[in-house]
C-alpha atoms as a PDB file:
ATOM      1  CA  UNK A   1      75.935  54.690   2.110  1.00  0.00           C
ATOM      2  CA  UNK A   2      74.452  54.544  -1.729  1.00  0.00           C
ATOM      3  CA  UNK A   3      71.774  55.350  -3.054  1.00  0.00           C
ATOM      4  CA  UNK A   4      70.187  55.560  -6.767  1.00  0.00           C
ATOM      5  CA  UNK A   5      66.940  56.126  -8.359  1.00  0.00           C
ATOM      6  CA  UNK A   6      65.989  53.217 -10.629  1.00  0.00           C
ATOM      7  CA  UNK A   7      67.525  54.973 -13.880  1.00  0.00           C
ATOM      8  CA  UNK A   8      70.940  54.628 -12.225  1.00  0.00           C
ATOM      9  CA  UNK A   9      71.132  51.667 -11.140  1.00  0.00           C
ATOM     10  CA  UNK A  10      74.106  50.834 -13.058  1.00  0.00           C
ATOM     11  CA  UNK A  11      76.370  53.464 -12.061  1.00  0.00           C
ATOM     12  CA  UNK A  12      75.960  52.810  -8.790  1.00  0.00           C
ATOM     13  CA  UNK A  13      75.895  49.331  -9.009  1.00  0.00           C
ATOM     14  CA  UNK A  14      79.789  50.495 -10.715  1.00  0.00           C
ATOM     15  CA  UNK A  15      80.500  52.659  -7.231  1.00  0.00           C
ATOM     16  CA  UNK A  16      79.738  49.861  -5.099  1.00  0.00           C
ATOM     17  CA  UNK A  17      81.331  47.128  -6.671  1.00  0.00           C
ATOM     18  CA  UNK A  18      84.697  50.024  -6.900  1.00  0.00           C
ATOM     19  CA  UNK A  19      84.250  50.604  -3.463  1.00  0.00           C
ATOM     20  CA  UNK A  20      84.740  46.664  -2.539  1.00  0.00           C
ATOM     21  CA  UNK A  21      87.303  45.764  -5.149  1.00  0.00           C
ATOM     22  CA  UNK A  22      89.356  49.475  -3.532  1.00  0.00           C
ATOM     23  CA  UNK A  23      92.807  48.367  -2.160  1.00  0.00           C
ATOM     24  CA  UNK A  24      93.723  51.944  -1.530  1.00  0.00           C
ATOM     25  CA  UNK A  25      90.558  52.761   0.926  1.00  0.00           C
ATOM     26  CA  UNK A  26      88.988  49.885   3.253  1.00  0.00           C
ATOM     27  CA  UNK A  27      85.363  50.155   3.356  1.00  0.00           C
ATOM     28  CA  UNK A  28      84.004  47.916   5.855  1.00  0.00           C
ATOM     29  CA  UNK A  29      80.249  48.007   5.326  1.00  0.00           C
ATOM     30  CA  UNK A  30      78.425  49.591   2.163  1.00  0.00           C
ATOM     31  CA  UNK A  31      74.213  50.359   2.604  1.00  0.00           C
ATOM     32  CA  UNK A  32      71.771  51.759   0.847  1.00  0.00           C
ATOM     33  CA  UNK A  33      69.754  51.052  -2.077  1.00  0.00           C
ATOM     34  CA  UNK A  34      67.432  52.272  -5.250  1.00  0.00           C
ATOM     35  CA  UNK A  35      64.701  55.136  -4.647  1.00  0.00           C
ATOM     36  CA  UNK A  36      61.909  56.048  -6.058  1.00  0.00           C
ATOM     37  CA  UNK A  37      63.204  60.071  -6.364  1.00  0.00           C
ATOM     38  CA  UNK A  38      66.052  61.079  -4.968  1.00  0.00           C
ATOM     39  CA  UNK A  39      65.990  64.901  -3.786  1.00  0.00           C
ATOM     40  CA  UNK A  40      68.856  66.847  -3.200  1.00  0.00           C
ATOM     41  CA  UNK A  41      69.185  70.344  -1.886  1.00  0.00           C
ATOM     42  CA  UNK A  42      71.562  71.879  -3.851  1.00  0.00           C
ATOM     43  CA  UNK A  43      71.809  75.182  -6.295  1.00  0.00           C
ATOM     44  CA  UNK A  44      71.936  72.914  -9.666  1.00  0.00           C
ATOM     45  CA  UNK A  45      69.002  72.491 -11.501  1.00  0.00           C
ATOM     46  CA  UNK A  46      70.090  68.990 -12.795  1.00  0.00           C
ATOM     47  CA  UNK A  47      68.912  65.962 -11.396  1.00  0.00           C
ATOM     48  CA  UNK A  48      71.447  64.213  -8.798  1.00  0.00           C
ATOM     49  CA  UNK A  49      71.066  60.815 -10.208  1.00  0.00           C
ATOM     50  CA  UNK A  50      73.452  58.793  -7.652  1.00  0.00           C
ATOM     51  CA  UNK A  51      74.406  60.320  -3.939  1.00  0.00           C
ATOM     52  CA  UNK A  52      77.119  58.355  -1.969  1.00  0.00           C
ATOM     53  CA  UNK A  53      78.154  59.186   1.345  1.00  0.00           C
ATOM     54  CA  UNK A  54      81.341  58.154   3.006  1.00  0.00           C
ATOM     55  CA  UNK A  55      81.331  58.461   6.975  1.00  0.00           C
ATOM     56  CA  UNK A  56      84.901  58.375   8.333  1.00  0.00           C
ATOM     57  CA  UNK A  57      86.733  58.450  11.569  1.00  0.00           C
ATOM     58  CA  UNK A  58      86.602  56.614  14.844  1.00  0.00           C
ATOM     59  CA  UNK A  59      83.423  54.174  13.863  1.00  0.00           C
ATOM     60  CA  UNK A  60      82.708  50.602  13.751  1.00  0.00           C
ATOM     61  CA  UNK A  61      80.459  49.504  11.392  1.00  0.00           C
ATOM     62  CA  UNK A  62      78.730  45.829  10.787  1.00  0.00           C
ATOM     63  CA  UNK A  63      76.096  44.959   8.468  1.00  0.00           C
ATOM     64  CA  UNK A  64      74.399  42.235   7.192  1.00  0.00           C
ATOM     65  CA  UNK A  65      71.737  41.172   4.502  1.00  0.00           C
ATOM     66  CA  UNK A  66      68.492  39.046   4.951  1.00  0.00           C
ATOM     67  CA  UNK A  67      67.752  37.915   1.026  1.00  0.00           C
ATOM     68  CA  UNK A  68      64.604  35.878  -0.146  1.00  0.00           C
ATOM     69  CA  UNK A  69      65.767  32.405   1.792  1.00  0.00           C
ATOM     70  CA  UNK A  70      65.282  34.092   4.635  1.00  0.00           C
ATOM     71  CA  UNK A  71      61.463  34.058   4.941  1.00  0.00           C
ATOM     72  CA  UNK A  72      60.205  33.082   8.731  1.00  0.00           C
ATOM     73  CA  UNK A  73      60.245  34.469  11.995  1.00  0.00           C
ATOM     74  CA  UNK A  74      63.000  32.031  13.014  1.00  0.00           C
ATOM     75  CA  UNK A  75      65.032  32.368  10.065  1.00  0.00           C
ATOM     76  CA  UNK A  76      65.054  35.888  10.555  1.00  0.00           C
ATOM     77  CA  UNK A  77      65.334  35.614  14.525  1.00  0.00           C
ATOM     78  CA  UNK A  78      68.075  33.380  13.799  1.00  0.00           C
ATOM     79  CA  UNK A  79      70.285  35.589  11.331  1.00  0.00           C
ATOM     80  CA  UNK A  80      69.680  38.774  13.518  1.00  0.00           C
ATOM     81  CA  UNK A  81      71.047  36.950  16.808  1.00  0.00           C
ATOM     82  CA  UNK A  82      73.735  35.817  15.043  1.00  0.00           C
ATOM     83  CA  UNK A  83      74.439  39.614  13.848  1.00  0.00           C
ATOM     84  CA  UNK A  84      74.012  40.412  17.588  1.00  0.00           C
ATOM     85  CA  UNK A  85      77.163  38.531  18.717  1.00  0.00           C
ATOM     86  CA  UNK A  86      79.204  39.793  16.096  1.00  0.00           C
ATOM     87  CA  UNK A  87      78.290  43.332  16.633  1.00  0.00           C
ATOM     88  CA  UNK A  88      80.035  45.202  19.970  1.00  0.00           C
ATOM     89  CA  UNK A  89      78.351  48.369  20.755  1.00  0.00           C
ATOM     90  CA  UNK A  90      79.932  51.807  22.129  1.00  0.00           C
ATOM     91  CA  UNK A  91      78.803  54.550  23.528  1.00  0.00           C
ATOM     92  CA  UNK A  92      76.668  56.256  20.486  1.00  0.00           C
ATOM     93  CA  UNK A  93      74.919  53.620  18.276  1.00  0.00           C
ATOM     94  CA  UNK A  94      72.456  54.022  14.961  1.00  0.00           C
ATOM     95  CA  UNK A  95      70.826  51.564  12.926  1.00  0.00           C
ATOM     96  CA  UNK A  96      69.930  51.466   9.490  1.00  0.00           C
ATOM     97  CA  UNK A  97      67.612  49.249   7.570  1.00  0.00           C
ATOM     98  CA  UNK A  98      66.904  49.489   4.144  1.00  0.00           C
ATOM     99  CA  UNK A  99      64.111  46.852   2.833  1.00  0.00           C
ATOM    100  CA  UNK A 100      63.088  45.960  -0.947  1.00  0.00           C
ATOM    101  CA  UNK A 101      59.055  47.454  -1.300  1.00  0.00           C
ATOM    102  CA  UNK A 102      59.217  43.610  -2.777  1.00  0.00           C
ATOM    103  CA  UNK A 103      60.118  41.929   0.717  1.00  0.00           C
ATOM    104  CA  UNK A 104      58.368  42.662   3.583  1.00  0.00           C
ATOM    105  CA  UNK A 105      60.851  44.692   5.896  1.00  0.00           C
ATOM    106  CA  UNK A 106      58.020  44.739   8.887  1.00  0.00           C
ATOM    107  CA  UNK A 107      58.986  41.572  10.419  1.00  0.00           C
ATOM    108  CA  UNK A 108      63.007  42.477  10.578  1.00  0.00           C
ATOM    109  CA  UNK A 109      62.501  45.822  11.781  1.00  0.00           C
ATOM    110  CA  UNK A 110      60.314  44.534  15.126  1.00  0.00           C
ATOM    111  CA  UNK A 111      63.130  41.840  15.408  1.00  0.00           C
ATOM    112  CA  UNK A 112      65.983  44.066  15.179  1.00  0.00           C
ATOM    113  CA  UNK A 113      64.324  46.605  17.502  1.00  0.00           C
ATOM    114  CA  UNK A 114      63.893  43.510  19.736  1.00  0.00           C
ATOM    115  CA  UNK A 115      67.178  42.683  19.949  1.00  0.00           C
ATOM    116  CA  UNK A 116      68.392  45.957  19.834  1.00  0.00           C
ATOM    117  CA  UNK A 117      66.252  48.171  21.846  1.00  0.00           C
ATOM    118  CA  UNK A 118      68.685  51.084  22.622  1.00  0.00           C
ATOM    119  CA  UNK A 119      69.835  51.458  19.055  1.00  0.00           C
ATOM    120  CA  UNK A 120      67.569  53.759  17.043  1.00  0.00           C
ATOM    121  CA  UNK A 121      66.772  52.793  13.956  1.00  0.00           C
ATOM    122  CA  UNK A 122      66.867  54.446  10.358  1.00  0.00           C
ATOM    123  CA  UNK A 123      64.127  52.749   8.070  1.00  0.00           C
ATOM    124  CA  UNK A 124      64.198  53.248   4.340  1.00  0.00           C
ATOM    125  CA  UNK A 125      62.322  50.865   1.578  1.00  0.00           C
ATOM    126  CA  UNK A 126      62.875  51.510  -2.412  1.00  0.00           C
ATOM    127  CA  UNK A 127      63.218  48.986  -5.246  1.00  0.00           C
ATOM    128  CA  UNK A 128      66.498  46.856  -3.984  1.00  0.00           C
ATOM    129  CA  UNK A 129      68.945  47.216  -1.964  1.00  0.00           C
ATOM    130  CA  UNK A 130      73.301  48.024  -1.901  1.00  0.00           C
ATOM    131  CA  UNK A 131      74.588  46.068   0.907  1.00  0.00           C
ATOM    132  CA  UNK A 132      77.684  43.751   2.155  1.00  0.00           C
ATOM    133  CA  UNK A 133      77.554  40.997   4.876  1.00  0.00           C
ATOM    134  CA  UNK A 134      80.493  41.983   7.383  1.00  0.00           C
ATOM    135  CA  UNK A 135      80.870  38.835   9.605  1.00  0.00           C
ATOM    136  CA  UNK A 136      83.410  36.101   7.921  1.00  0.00           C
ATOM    137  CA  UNK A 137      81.174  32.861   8.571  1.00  0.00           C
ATOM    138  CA  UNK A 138      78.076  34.903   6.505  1.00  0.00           C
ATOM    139  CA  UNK A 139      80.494  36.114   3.440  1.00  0.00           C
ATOM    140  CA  UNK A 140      81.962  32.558   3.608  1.00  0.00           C
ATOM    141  CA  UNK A 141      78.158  30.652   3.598  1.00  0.00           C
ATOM    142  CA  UNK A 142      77.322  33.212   0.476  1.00  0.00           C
ATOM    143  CA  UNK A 143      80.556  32.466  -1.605  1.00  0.00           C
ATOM    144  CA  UNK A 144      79.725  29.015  -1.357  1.00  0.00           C
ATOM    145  CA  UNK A 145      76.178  29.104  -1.720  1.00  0.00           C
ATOM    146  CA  UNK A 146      77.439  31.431  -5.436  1.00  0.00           C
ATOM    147  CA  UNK A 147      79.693  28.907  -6.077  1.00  0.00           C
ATOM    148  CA  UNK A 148      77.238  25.841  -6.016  1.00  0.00           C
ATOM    149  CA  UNK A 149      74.780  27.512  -8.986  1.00  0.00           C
ATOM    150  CA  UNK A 150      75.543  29.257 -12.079  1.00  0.00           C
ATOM    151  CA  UNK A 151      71.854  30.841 -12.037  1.00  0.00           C
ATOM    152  CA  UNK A 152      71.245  32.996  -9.088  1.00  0.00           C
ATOM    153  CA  UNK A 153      67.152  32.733  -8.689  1.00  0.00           C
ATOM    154  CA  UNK A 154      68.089  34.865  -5.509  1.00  0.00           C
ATOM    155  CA  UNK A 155      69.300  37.848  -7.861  1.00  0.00           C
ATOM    156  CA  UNK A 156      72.050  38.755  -5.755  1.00  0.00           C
ATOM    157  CA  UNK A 157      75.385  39.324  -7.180  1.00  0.00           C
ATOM    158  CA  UNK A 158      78.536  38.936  -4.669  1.00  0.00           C
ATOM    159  CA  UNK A 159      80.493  41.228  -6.469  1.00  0.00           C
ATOM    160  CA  UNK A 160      77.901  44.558  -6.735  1.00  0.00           C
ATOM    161  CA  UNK A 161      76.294  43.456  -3.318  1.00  0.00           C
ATOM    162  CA  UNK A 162      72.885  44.737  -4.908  1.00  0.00           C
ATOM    163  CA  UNK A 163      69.719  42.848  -4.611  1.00  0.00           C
ATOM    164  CA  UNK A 164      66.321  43.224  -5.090  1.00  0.00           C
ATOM    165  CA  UNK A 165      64.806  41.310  -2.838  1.00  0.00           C
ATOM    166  CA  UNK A 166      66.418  41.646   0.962  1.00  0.00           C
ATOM    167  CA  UNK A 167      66.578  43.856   3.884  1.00  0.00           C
ATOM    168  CA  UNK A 168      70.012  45.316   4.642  1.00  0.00           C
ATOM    169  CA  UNK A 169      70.514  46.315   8.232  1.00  0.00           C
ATOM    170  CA  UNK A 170      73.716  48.381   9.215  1.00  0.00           C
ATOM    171  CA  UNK A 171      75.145  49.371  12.648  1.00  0.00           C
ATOM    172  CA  UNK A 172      77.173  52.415  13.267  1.00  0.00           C
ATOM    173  CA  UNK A 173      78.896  52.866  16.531  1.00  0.00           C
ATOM    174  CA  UNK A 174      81.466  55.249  17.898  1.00  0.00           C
ATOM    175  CA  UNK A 175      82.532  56.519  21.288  1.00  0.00           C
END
């Protein structure tokens, strides 16, 4: 999980992109995304720019991003099923969404909570969003779909996984 206030973007747009390219640590899914303020409890009375937070152990994680193309009901019904048969749920299950303030987030959260209705679900909105697509087809379709255009109207960029106009939902499951 990442998360920034708009000042930092770059740095942590630097931690997320290190935390993909890592050979040394495998980091299946990365979330999160820029915030208005970020508050910290802590005995420092500097500001806490950047906060990461690395949850280890016996988890599966799977996550997936919803950018600008995908803009109706079905589109969004569509992508979210597919999510559904990749992910395989334990015992304990969370959800986490985190939605640009610039796309709507309303209609994904009452579709995920559709399809999911016994995973609770963590909502956060801010000014873009840190996330990576976990199932192969998905990262395959967005490679290609980079590949085909030099100009990305989408603003998303493969290699940071930020962009500022998506929802990013992630599942965490253990047990």
């Amino acid at each position: 999980m990442l998360f920034c206030d708009y000042r930092s973007k770059s740095i942590a747009q630097h931690w997320a992109s290190a935390m993909q390219e890592s050979k040394e640590v495998k980091i299946a899914s990365v979330w999160g995304g820029v915030l208005d303020e970020i508050d910290v409890s802590h005995n420092h009375k500097y500001r806490q720019p950047c906060v990461a937070v690395l949850i280890t152990g016996s988890i599966q994680t799977w996550s997936t991003i919803l950018d600008k193309k995908c803009d109706t009901e079905e589109q969004v019904e569509t992508k979210l099923k597919l999510f559904k048969d990749e992910v395989k749920l334990k015992k304990h299950s969370i959800g986490f969404m985190f939605a640009s303030k610039m796309h709507r987030g309303y209609l994904e959260e009452a579709m995920f909570k559709r399809l999911f209705p016994k995973v609770p679900l963590a909502n956060c909105f801010g000014s873009g969003s840190f996330g990576k697509t976990t199932t192969i087809d998905e990262v395959n379709e967005e490679k290609n779909d980079e590949e085909k255009s030099w100009y990305n109207e989408y603003k998303y960029d493969l290699w940071t996984g930020y962009n500022e106009y998506s929802t990013v939902f992630l599942i965490l499951t253990y047990g």
